[in-house]
C-alpha atoms as a PDB file:
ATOM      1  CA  UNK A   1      45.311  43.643   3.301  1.00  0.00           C
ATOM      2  CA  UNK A   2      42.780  45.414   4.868  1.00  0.00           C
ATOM      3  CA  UNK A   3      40.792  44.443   8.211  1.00  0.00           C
ATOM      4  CA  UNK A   4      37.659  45.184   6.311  1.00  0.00           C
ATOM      5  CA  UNK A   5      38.199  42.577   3.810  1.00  0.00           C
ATOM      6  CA  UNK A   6      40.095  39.710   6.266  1.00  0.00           C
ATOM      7  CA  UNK A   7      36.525  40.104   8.087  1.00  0.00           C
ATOM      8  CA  UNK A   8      33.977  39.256   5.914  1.00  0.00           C
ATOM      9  CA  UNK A   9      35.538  37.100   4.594  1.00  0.00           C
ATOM     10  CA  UNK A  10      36.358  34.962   7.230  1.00  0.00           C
ATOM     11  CA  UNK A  11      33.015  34.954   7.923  1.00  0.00           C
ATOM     12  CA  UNK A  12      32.094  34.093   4.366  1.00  0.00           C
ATOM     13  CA  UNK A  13      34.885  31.136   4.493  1.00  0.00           C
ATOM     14  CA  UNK A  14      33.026  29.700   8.038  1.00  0.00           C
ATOM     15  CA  UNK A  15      29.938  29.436   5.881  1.00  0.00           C
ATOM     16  CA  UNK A  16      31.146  26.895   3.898  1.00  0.00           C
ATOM     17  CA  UNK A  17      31.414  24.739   6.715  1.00  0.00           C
ATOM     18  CA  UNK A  18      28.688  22.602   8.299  1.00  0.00           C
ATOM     19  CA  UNK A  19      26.656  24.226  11.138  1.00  0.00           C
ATOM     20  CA  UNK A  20      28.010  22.079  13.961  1.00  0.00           C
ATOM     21  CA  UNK A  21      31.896  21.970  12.308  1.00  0.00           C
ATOM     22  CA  UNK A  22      31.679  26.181  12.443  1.00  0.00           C
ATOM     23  CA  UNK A  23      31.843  26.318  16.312  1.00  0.00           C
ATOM     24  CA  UNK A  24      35.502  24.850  16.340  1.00  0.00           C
ATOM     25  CA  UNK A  25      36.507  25.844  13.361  1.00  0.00           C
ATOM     26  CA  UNK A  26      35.564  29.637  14.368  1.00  0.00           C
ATOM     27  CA  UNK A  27      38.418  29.367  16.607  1.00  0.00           C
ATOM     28  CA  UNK A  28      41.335  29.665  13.673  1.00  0.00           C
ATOM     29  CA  UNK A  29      40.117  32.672  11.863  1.00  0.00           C
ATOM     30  CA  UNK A  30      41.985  35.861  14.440  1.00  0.00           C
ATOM     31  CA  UNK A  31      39.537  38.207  13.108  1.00  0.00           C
ATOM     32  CA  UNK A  32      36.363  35.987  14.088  1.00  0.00           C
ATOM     33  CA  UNK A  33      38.359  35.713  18.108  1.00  0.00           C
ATOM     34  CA  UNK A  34      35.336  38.028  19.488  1.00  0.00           C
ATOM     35  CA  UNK A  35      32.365  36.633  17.629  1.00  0.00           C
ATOM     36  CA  UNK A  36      29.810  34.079  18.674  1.00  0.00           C
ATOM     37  CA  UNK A  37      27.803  31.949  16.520  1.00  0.00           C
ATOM     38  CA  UNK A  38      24.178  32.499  17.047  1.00  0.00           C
ATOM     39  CA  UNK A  39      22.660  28.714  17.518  1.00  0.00           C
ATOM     40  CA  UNK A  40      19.176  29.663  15.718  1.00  0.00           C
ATOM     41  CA  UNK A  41      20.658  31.572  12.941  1.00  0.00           C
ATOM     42  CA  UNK A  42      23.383  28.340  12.308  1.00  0.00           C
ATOM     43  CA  UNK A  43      21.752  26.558   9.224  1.00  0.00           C
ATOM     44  CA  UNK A  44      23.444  25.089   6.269  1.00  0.00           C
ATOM     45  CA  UNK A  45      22.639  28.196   4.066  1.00  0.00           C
ATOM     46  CA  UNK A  46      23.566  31.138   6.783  1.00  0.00           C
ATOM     47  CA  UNK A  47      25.322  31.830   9.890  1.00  0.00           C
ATOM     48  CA  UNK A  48      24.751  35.172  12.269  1.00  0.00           C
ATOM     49  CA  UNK A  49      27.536  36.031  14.347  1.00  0.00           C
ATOM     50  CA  UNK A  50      27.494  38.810  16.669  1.00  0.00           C
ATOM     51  CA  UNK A  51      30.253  40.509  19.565  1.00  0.00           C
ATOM     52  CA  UNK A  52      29.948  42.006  22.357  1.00  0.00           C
ATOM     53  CA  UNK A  53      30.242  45.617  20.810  1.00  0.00           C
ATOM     54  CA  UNK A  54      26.655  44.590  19.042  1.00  0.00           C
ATOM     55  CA  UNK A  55      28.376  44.439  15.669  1.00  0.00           C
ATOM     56  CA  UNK A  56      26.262  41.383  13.871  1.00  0.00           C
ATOM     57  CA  UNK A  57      27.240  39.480  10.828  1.00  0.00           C
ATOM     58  CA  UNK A  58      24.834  37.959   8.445  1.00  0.00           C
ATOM     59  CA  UNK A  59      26.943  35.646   6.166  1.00  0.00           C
ATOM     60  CA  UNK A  60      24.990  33.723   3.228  1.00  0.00           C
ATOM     61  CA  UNK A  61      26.583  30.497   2.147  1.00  0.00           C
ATOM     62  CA  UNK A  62      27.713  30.557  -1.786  1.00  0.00           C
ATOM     63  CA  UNK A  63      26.890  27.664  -4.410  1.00  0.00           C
ATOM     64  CA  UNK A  64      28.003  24.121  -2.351  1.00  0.00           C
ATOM     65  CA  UNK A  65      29.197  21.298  -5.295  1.00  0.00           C
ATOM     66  CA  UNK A  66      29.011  18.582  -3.092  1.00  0.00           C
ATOM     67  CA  UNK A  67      26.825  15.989  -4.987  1.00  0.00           C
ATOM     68  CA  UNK A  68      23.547  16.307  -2.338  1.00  0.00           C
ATOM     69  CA  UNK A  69      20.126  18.005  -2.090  1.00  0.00           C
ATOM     70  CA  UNK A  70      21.439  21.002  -1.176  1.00  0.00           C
ATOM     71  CA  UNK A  71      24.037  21.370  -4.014  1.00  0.00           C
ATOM     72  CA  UNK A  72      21.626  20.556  -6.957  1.00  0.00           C
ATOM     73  CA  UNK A  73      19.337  23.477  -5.266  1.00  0.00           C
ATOM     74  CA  UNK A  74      22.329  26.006  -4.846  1.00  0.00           C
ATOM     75  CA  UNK A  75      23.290  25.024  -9.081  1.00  0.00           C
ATOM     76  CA  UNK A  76      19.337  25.538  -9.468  1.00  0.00           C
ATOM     77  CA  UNK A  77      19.902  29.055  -7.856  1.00  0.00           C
ATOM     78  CA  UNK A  78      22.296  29.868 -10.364  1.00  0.00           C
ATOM     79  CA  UNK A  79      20.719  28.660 -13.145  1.00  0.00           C
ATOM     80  CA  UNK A  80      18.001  30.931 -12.392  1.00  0.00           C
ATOM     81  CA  UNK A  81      20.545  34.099 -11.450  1.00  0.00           C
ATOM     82  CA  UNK A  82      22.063  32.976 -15.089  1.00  0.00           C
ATOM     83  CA  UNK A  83      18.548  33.354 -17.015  1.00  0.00           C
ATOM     84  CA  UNK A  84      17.432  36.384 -15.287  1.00  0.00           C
ATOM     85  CA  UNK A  85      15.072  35.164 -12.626  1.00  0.00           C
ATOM     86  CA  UNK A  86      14.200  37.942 -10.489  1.00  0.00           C
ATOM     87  CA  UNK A  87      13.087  35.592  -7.340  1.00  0.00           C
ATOM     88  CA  UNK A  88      15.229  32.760  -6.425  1.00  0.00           C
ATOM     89  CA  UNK A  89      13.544  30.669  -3.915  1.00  0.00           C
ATOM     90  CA  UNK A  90      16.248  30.609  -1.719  1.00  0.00           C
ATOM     91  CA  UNK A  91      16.810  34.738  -1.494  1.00  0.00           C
ATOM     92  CA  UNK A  92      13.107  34.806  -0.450  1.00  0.00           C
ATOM     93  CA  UNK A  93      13.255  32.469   1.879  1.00  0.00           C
ATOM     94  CA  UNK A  94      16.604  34.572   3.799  1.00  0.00           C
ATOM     95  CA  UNK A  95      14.537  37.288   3.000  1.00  0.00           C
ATOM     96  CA  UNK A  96      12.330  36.217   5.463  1.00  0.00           C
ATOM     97  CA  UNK A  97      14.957  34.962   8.257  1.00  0.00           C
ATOM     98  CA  UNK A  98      16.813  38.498   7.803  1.00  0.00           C
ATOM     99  CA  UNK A  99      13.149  40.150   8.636  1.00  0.00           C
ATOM    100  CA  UNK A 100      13.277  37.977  12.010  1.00  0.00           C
ATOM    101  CA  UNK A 101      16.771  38.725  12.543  1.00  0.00           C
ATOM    102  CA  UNK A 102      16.083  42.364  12.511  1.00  0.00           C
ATOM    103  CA  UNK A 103      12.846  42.038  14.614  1.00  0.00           C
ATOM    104  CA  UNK A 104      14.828  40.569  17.423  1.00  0.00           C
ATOM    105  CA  UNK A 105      18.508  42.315  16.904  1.00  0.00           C
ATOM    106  CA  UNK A 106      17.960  44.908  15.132  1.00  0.00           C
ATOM    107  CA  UNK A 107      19.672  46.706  12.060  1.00  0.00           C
ATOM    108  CA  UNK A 108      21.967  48.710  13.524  1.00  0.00           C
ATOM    109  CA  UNK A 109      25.775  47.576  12.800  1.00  0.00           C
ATOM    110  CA  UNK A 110      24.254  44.718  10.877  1.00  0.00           C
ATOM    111  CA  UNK A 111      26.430  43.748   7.788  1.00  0.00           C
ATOM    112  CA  UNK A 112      25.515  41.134   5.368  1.00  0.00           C
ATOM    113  CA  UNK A 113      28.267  39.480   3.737  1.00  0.00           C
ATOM    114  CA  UNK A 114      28.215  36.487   1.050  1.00  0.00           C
ATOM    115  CA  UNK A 115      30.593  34.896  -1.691  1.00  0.00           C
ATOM    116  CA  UNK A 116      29.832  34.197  -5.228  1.00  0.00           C
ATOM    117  CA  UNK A 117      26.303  33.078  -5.146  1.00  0.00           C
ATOM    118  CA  UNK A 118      26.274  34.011  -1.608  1.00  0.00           C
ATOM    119  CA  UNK A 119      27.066  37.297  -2.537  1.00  0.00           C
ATOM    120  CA  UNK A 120      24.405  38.000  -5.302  1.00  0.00           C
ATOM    121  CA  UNK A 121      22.116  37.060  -2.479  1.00  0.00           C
ATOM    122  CA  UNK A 122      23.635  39.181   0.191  1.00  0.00           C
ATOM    123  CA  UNK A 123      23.502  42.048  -2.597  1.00  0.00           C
ATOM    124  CA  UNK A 124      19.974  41.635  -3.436  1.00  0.00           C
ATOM    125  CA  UNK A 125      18.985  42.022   0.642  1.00  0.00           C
ATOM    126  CA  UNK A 126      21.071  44.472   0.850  1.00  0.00           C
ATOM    127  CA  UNK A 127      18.951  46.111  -1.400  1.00  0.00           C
ATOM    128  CA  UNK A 128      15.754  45.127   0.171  1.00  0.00           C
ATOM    129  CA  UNK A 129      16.575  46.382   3.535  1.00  0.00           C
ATOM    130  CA  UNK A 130      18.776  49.291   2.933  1.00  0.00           C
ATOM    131  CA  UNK A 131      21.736  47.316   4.702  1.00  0.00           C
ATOM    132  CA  UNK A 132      25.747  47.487   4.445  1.00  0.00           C
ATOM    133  CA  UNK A 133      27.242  44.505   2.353  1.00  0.00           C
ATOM    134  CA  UNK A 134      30.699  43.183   1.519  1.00  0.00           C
ATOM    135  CA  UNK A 135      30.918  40.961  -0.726  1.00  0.00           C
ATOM    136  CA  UNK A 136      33.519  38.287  -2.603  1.00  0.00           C
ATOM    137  CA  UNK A 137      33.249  37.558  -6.171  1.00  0.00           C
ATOM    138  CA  UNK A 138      29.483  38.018  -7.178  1.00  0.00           C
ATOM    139  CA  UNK A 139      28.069  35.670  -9.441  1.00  0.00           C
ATOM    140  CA  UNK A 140      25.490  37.493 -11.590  1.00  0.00           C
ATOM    141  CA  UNK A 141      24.860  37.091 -15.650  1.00  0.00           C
ATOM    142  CA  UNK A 142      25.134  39.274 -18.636  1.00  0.00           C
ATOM    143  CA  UNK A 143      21.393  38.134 -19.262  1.00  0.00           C
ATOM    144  CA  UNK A 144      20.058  40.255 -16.639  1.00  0.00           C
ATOM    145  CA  UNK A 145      19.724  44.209 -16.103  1.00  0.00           C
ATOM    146  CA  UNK A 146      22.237  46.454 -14.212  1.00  0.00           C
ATOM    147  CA  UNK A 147      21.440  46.534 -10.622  1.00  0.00           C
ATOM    148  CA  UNK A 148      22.809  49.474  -8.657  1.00  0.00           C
ATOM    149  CA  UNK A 149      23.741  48.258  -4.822  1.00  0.00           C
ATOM    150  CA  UNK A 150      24.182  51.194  -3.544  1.00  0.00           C
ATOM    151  CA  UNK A 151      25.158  49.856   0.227  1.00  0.00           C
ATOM    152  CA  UNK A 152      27.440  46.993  -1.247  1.00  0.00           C
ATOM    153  CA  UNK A 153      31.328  47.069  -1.593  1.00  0.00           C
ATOM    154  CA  UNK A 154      32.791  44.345  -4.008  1.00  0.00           C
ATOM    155  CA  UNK A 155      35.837  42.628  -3.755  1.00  0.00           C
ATOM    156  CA  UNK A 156      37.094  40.850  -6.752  1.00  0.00           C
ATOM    157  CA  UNK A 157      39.669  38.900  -8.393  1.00  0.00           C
ATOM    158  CA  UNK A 158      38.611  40.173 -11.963  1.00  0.00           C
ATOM    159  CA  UNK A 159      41.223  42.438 -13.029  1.00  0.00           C
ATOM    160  CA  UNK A 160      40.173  43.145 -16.773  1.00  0.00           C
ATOM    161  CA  UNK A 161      43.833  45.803 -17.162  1.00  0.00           C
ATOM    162  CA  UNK A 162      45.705  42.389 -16.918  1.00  0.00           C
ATOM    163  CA  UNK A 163      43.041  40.068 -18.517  1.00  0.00           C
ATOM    164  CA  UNK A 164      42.336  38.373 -15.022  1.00  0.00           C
ATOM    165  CA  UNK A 165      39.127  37.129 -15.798  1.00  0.00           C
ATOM    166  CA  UNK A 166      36.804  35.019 -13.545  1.00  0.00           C
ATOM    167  CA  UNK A 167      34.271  33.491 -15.934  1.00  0.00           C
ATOM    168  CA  UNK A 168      31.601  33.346 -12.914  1.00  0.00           C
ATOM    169  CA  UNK A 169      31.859  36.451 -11.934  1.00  0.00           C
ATOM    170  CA  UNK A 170      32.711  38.765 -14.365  1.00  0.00           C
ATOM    171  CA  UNK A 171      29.386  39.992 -15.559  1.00  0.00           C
ATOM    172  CA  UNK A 172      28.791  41.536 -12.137  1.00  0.00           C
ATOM    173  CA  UNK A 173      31.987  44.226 -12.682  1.00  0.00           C
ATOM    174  CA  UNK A 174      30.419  44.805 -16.283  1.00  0.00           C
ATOM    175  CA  UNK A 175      28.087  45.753 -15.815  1.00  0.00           C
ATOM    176  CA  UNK A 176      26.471  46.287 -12.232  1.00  0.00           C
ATOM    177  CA  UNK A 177      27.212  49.474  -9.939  1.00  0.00           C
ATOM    178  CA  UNK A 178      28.492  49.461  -6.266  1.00  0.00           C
ATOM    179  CA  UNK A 179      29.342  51.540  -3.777  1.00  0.00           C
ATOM    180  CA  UNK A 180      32.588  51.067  -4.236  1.00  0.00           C
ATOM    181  CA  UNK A 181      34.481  47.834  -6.264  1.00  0.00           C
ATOM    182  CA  UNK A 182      38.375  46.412  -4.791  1.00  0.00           C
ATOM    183  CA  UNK A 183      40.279  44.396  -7.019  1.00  0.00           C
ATOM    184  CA  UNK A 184      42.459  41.875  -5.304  1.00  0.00           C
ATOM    185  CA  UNK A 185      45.305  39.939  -6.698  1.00  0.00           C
ATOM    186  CA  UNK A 186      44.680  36.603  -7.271  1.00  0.00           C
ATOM    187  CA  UNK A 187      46.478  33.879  -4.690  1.00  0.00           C
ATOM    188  CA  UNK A 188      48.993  31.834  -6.814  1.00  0.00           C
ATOM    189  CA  UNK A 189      47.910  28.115  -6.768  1.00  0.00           C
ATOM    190  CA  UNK A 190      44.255  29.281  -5.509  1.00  0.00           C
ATOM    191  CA  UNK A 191      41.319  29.046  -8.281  1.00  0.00           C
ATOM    192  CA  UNK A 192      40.115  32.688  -9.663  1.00  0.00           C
ATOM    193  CA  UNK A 193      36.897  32.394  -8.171  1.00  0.00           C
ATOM    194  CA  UNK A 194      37.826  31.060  -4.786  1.00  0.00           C
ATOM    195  CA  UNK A 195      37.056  33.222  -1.127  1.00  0.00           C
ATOM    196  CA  UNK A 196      40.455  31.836  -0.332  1.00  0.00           C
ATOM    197  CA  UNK A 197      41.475  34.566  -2.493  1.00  0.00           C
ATOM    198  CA  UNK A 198      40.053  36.726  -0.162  1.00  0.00           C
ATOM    199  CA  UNK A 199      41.849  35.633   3.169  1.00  0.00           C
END
């Protein structure tokens, strides 16, 4: 497994978690061991980490199905990724916080980084501001256009040679182009679509 991949996606795992949870459980992932959380760029949608070497990670939160507020307006997000929508309310608004992220930090040896929705998002401003990605499991839809991200590697679990198929992401190997595309076995007892996949 590469370091590359064990990276990102720890930091796309640590997402997941609520803001104030992320500071202990930052601690478990080995690759993470040199990072710090940055407290204004801790929300429920994103985390920034950066290390001493100025190497800063932007990591965008994927779709969250906990019954609240927040997961009917991530399953609005992809509803509108699913019919096409070219702005999601939520990519504009990161949009935004990546702007004052770069005002203050800098884009040099920034990365963005995301997981299925996450990802399309992290794609998308990758695009926008000419940044490196790496991202898990893209959800995208065979409704919309080919996107080229030129900056973006994809890891997947959709290995169409074997018939591996990940019904939410699969459109995004279709038919999109990357910089360059992994496939990654899938974990045994681990859903298709899952970052733990990933780890």
């Amino acid at each position: 497994m590469s370091n590359e991949r064990k990276l990102y996606a720890q930091a796309c795992a640590l997402s997941y978690d609520e803001p104030r949870e992320r500071y202990e459980t930052i601690k478990k992932y080995d690759l993470l061991k040199d990072y710090e959380i940055v407290d204004e760029y801790n929300t429920t949608d994103y985390v920034l980490l950066v290390n001493k070497s100025g190497i800063k990670i932007f990591a965008v939160r994927g779709t969250h199905f906990k019954m609240s507020l927040k997961g009917a307006r991530d399953i609005f997000e992809d509803i509108n990724i699913t019919f096409d929508k070219k702005f999601s309310l939520r990519t504009m608004r990161l949009s935004s916080i990546l702007k004052t992220i770069i005002s203050v930090y800098g884009s040099n040896r920034l990365v963005l980084t995301g997981h299925s929705l996450g990802s399309k998002i992290a794609s998308s401003l990758s695009n926008e501001f000419e940044l490196p990605a790496v991202v898990f499991n893209t959800g995208s839809s065979l409704l919309e256009g080919m996107q080229v991200y030129k900056n973006v590697v994809l890891y997947t679990t959709n290995d169409l040679r074997s018939f591996g198929i990940d019904l939410l992401s699969i459109s995004s190997v279709l038919k999109d182009e990357y910089k360059k595309v992994i496939i990654v076995d899938k974990k045994d007892n681990v859903d298709r679509h899952s970052i733990l996949n990933f780890l």
